[in-house]
C-alpha atoms as a PDB file:
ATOM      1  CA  UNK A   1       0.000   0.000   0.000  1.00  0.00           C
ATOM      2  CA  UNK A   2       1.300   3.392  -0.931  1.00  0.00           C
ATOM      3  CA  UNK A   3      -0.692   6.633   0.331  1.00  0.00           C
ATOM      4  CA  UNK A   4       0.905   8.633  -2.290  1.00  0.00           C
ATOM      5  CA  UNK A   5      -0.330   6.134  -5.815  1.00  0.00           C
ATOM      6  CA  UNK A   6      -3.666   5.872  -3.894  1.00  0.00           C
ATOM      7  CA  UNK A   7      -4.252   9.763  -3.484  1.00  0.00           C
ATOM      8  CA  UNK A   8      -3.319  10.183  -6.994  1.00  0.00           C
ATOM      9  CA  UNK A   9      -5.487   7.215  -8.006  1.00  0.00           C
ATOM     10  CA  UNK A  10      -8.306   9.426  -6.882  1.00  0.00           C
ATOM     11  CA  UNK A  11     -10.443  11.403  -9.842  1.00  0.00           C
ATOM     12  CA  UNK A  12     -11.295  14.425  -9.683  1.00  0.00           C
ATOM     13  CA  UNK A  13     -14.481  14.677  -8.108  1.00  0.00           C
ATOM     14  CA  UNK A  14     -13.202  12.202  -5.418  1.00  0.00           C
ATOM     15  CA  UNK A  15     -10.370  14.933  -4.549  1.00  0.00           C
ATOM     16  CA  UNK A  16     -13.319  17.641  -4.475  1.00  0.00           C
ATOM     17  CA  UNK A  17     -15.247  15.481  -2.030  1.00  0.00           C
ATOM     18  CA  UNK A  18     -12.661  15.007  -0.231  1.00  0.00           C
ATOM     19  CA  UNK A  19     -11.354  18.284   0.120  1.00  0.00           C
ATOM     20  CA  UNK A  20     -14.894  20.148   0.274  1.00  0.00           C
ATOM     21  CA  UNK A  21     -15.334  17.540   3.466  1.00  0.00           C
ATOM     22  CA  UNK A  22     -12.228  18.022   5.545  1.00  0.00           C
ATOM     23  CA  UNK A  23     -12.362  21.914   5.022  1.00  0.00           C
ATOM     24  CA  UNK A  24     -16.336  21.820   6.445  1.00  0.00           C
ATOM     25  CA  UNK A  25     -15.266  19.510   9.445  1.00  0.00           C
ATOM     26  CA  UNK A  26     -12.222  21.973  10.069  1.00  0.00           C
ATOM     27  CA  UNK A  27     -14.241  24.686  10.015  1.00  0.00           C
ATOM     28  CA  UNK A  28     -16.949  22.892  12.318  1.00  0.00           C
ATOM     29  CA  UNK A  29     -14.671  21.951  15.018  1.00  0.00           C
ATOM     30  CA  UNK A  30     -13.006  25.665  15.087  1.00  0.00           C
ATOM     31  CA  UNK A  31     -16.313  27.678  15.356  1.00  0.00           C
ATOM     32  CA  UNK A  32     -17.233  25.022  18.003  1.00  0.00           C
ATOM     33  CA  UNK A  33     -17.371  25.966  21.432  1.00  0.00           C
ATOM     34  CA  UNK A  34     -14.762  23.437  23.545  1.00  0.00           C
ATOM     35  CA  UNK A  35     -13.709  22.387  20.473  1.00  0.00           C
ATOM     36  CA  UNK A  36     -11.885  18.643  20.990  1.00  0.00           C
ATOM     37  CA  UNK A  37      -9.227  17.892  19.113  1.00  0.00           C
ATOM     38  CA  UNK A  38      -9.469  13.943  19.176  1.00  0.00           C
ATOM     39  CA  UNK A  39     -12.631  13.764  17.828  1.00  0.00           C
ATOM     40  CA  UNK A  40     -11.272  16.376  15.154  1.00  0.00           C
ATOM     41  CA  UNK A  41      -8.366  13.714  14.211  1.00  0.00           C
ATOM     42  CA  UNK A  42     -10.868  10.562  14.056  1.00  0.00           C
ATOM     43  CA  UNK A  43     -13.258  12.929  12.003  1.00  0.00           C
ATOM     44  CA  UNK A  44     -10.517  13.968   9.310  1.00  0.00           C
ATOM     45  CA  UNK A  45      -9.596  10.594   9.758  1.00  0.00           C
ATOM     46  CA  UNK A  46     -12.943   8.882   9.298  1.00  0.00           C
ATOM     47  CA  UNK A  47     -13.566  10.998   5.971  1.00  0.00           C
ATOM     48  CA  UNK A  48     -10.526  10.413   4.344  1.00  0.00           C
ATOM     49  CA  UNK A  49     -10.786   6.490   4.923  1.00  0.00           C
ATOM     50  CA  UNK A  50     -14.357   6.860   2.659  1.00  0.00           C
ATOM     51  CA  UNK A  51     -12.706   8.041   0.076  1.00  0.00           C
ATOM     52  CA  UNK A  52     -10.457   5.198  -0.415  1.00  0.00           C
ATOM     53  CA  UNK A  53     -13.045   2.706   0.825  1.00  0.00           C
ATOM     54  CA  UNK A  54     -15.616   3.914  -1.889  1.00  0.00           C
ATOM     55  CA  UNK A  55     -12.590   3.260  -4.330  1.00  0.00           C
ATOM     56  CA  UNK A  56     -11.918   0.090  -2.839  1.00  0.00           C
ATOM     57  CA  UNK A  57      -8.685   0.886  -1.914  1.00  0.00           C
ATOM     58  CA  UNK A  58      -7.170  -1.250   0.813  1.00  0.00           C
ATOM     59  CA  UNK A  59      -5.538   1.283   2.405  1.00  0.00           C
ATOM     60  CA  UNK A  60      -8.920   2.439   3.309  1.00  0.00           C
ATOM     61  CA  UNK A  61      -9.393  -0.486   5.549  1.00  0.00           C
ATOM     62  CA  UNK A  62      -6.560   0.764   7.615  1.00  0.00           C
ATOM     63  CA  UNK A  63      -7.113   3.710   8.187  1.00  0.00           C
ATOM     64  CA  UNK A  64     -10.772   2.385   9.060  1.00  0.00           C
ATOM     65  CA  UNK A  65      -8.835   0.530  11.757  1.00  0.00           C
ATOM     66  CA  UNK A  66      -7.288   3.640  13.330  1.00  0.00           C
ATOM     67  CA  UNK A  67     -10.502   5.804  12.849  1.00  0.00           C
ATOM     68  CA  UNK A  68     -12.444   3.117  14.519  1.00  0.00           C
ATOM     69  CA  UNK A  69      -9.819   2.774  18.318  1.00  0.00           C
ATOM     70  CA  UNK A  70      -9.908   6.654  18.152  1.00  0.00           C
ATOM     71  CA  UNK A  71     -13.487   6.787  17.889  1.00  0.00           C
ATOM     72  CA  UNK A  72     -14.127   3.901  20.493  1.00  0.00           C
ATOM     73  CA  UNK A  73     -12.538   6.194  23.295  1.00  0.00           C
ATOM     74  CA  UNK A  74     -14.649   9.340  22.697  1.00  0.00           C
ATOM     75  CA  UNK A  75     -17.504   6.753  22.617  1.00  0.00           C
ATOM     76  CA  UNK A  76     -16.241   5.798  25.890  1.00  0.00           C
ATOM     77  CA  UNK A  77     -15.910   9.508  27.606  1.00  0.00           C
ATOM     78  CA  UNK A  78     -19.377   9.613  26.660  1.00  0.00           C
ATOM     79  CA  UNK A  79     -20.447   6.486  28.000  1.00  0.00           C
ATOM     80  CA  UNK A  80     -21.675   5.418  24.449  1.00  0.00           C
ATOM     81  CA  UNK A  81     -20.733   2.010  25.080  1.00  0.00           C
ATOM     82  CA  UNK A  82     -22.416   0.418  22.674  1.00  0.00           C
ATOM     83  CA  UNK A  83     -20.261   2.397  20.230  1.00  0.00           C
ATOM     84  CA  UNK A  84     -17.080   1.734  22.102  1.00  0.00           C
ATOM     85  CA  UNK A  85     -17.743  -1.910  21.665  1.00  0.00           C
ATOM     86  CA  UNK A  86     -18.952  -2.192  18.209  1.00  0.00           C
ATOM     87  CA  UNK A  87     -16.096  -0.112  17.438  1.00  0.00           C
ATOM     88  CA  UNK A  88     -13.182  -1.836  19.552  1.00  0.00           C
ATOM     89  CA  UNK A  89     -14.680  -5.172  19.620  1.00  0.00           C
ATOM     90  CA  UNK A  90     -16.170  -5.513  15.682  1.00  0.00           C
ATOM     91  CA  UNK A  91     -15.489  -2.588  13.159  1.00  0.00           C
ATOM     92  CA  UNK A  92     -11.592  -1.876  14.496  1.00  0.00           C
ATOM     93  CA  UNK A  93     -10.818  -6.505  13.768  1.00  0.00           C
ATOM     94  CA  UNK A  94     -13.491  -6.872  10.879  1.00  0.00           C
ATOM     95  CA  UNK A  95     -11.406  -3.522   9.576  1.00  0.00           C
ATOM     96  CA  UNK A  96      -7.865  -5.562   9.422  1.00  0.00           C
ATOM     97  CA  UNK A  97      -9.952  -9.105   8.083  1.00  0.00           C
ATOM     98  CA  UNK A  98     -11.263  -6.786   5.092  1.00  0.00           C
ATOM     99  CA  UNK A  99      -7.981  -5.204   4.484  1.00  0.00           C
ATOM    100  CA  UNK A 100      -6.149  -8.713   4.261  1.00  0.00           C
ATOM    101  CA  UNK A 101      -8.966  -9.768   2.272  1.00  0.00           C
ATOM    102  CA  UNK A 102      -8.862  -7.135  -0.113  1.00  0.00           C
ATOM    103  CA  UNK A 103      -5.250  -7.020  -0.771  1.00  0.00           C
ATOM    104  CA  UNK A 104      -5.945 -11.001  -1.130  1.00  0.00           C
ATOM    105  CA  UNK A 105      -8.646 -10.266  -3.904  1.00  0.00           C
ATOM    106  CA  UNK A 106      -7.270  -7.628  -6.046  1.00  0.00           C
ATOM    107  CA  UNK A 107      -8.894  -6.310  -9.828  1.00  0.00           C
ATOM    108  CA  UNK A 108      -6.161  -4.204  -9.609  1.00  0.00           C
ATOM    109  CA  UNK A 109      -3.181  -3.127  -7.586  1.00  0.00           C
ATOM    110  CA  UNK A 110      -5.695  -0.187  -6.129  1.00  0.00           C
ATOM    111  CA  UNK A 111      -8.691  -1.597  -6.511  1.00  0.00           C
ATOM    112  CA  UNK A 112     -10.292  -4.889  -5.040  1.00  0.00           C
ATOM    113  CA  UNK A 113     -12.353  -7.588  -6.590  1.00  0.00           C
ATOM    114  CA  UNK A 114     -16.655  -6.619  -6.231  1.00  0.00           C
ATOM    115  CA  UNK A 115     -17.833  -9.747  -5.184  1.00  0.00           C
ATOM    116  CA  UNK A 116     -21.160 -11.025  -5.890  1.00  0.00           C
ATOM    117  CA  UNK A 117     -22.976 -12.798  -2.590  1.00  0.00           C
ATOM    118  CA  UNK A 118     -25.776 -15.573  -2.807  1.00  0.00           C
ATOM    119  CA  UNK A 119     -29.099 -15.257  -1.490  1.00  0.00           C
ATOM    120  CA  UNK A 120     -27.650 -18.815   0.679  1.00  0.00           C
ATOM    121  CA  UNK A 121     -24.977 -15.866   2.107  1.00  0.00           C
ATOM    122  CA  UNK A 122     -27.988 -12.819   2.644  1.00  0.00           C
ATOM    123  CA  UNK A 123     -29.308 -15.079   4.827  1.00  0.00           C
ATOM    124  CA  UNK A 124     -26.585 -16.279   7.334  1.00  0.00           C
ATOM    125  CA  UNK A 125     -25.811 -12.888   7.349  1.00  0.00           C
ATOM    126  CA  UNK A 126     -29.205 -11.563   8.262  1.00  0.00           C
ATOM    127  CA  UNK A 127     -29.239 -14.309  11.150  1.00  0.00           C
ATOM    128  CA  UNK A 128     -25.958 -13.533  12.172  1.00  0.00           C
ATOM    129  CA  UNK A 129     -26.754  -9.819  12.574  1.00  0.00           C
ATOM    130  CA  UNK A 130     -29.948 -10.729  14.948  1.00  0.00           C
ATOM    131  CA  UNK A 131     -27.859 -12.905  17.225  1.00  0.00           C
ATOM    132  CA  UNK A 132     -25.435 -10.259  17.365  1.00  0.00           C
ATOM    133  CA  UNK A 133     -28.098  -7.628  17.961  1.00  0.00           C
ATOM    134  CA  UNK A 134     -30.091  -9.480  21.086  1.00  0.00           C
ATOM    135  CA  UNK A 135     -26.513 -10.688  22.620  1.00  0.00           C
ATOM    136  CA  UNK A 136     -25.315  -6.819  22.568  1.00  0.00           C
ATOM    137  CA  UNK A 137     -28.838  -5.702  23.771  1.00  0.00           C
ATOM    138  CA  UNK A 138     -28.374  -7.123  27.047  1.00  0.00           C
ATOM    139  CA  UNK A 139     -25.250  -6.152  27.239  1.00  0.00           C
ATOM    140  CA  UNK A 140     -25.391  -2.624  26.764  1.00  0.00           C
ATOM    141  CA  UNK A 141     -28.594  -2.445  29.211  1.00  0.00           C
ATOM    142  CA  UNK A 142     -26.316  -4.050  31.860  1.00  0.00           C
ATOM    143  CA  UNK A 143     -23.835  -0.972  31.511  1.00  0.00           C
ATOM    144  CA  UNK A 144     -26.654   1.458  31.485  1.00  0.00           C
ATOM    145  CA  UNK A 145     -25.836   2.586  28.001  1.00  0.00           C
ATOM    146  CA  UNK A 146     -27.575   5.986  27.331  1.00  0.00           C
ATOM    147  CA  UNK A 147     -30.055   5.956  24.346  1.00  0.00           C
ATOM    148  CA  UNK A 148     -30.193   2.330  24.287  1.00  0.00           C
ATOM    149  CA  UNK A 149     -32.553   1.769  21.090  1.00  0.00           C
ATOM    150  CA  UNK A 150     -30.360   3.992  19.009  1.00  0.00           C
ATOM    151  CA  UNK A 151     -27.343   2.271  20.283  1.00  0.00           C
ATOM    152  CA  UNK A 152     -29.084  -1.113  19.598  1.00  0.00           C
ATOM    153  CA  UNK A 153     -29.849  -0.653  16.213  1.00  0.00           C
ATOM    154  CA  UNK A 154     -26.126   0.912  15.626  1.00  0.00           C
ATOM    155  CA  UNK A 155     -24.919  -2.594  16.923  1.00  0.00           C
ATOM    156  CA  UNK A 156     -27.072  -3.987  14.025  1.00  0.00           C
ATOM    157  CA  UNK A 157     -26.101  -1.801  10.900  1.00  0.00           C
ATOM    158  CA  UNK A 158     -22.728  -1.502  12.532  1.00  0.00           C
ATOM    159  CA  UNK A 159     -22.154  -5.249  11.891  1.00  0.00           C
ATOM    160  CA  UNK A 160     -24.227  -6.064   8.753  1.00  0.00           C
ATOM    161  CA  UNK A 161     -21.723  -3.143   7.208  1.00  0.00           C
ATOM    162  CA  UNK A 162     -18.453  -4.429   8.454  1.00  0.00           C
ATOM    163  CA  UNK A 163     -19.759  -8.279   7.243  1.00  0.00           C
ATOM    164  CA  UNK A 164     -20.620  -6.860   3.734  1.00  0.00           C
ATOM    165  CA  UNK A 165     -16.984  -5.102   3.787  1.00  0.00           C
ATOM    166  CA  UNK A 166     -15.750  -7.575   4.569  1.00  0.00           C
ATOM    167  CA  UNK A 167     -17.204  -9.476   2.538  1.00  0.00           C
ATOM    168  CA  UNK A 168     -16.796  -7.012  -0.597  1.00  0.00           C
ATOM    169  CA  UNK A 169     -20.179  -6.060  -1.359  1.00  0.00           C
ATOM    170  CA  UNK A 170     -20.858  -3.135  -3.061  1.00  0.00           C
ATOM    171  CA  UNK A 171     -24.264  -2.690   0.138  1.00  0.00           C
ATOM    172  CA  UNK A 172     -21.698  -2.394   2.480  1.00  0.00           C
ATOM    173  CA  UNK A 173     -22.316   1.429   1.655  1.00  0.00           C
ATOM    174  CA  UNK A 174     -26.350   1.290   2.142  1.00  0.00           C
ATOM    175  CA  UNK A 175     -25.667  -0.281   5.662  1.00  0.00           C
ATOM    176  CA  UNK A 176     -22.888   2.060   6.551  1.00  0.00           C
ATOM    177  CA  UNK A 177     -25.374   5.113   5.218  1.00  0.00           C
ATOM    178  CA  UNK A 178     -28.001   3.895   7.595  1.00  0.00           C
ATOM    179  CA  UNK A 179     -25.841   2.776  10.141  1.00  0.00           C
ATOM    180  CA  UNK A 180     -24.380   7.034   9.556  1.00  0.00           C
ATOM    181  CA  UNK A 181     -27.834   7.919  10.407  1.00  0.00           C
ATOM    182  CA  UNK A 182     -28.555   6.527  13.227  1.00  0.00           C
ATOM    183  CA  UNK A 183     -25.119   8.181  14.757  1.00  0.00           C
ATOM    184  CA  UNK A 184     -26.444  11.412  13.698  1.00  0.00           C
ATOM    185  CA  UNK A 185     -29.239  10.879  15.953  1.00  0.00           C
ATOM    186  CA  UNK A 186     -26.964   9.765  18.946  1.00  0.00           C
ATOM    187  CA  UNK A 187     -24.420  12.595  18.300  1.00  0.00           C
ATOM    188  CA  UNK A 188     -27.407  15.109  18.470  1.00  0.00           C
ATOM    189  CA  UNK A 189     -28.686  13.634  21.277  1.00  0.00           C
ATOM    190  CA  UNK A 190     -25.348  13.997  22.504  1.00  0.00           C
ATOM    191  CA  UNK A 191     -25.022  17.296  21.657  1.00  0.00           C
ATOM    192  CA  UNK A 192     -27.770  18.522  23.997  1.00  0.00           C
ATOM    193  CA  UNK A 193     -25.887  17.979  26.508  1.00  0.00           C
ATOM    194  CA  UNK A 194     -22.364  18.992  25.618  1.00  0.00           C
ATOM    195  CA  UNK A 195     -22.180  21.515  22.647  1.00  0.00           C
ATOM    196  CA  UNK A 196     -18.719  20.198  22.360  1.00  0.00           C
ATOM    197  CA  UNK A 197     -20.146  16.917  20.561  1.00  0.00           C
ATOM    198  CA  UNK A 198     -22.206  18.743  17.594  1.00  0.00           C
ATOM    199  CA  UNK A 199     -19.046  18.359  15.297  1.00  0.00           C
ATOM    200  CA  UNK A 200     -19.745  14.600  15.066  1.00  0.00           C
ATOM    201  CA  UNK A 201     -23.247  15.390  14.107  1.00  0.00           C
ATOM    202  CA  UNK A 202     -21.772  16.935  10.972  1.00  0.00           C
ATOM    203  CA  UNK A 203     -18.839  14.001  10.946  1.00  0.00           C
ATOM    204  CA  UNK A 204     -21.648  11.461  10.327  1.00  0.00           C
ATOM    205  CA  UNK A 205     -23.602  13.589   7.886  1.00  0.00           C
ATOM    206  CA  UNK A 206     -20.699  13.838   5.401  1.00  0.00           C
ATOM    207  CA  UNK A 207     -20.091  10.628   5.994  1.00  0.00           C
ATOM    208  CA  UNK A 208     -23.542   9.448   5.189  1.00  0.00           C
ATOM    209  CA  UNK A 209     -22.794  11.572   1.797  1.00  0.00           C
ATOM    210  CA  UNK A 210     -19.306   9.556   1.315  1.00  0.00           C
ATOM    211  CA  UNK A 211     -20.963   6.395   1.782  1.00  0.00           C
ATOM    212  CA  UNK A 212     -23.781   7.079  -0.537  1.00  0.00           C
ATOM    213  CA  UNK A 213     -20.604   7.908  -3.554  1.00  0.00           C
ATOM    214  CA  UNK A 214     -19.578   4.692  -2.609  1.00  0.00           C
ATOM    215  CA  UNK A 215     -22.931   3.187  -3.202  1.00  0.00           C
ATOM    216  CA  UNK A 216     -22.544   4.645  -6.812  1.00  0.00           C
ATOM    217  CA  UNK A 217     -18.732   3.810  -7.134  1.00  0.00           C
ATOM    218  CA  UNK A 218     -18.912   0.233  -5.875  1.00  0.00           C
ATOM    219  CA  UNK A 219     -21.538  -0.447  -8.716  1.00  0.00           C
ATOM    220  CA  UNK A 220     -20.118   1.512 -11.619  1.00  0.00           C
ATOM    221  CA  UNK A 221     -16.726  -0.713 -10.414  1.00  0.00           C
ATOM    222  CA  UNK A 222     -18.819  -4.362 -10.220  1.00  0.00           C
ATOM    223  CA  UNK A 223     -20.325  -3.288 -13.569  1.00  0.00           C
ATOM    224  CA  UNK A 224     -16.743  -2.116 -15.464  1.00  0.00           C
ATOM    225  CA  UNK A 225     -15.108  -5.386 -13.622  1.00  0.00           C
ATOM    226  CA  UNK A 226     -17.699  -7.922 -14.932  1.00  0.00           C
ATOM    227  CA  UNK A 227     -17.506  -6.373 -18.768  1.00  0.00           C
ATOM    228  CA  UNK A 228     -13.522  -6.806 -18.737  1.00  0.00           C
ATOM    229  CA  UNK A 229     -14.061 -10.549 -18.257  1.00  0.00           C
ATOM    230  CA  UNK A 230     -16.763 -10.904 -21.143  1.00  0.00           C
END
């Protein structure tokens, strides 16, 4: 992996994106009121790891991996611990899986292989992601977890993202742009209580926009991928 053939693997729009979404979080976390700098760094870090992601660039995947330990402690300082978990104990490992797995399945040397998943696959995975779901309810009502629905259903599209990652699925995106929504809500819940938190409303929104490119990317790539082998 080299940072420097990925960034210039980018088009232009991508750079635009990009650039248009770090300068709005920048500005965010400096007009902010107690403005804190670690969730600025996992912010400018979160955003730039879409880009490559939606390119399906495995360097995306690791810098996926540091996003997600950065964001599992300011989860943790605000007792989100459903977040911390997910974060720590599913997106951070399923993060470095996908990353081996991609550079394991290349199209390319910066682009991975879109894989196509039976409906045999869909539905271990949608089992997988309610046994996942119940297990983590109780355990993030036995730590008291603030919000718990919203942090319930994060555990859900949390892990039915990672698995489709992981398992190079152009939905990975879909479940990562619900999964973006449902952190707005926590963040602004969040918010109400500590100003300090609104930049991660705006975090997840552009991410919810990055994740919706990669929607569009992931199937313009399985489409140009399957035509080279006809």
């Amino acid at each position: 992996m080299n940072i420097i053939k990925s960034i210039n693997n980018l088009n232009n729009f991508e750079k635009i994106l990009w650039f248009c979404s770090v300068i709005l979080l920048l500005i965010t976390f400096i007009l902010a009121p107690n403005c804190d700098i670690l969730t600025m760094i996992a912010s400018l870090i979160g955003v730039t790891a879409l880009i490559f992601v939606a390119k399906g660039d495995a360097i995306g995947q690791l810098l996926t991996l540091i996003f997600a330990a950065i964001y599992a402690i300011i989860s943790y300082h605000f007792r989100y611990f459903g977040e911390m978990i997910t974060y720590m104990g599913m997106t951070a490992p399923i993060a470095l899986a996908s990353m081996i797995t991609w550079l394991k399945n290349p199209y390319s040397q910066l682009e991975v292989k879109v894989n196509h998943l039976t409906g045999k696959i869909w539905s271990i995975l949608v089992l997988l992601t309610i046994l996942v779901t119940s297990i983590f309810y109780y355990i993030l009502k036995a730590f008291d977890t603030p919000n718990l629905l919203f942090s319930t259903i994060s555990i859900s599209t949390s892990f039915m993202a990672s698995s489709l990652t992981l398992l190079r699925s152009p939905y990975y995106a879909i479940a990562y742009a619900l999964n973006d929504i449902v952190l707005i809500v926590l963040w602004i819940l969040a918010s109400m209580n500590d100003i300090a938190f609104l930049p991660m409303v705006l975090c997840f929104i552009i991410f919810f926009i990055n994740d919706l490119y990669g929607f569009c990317n992931w199937q313009a790539m399985k489409i140009r991928q399957q035509n080279c082998f006809r």
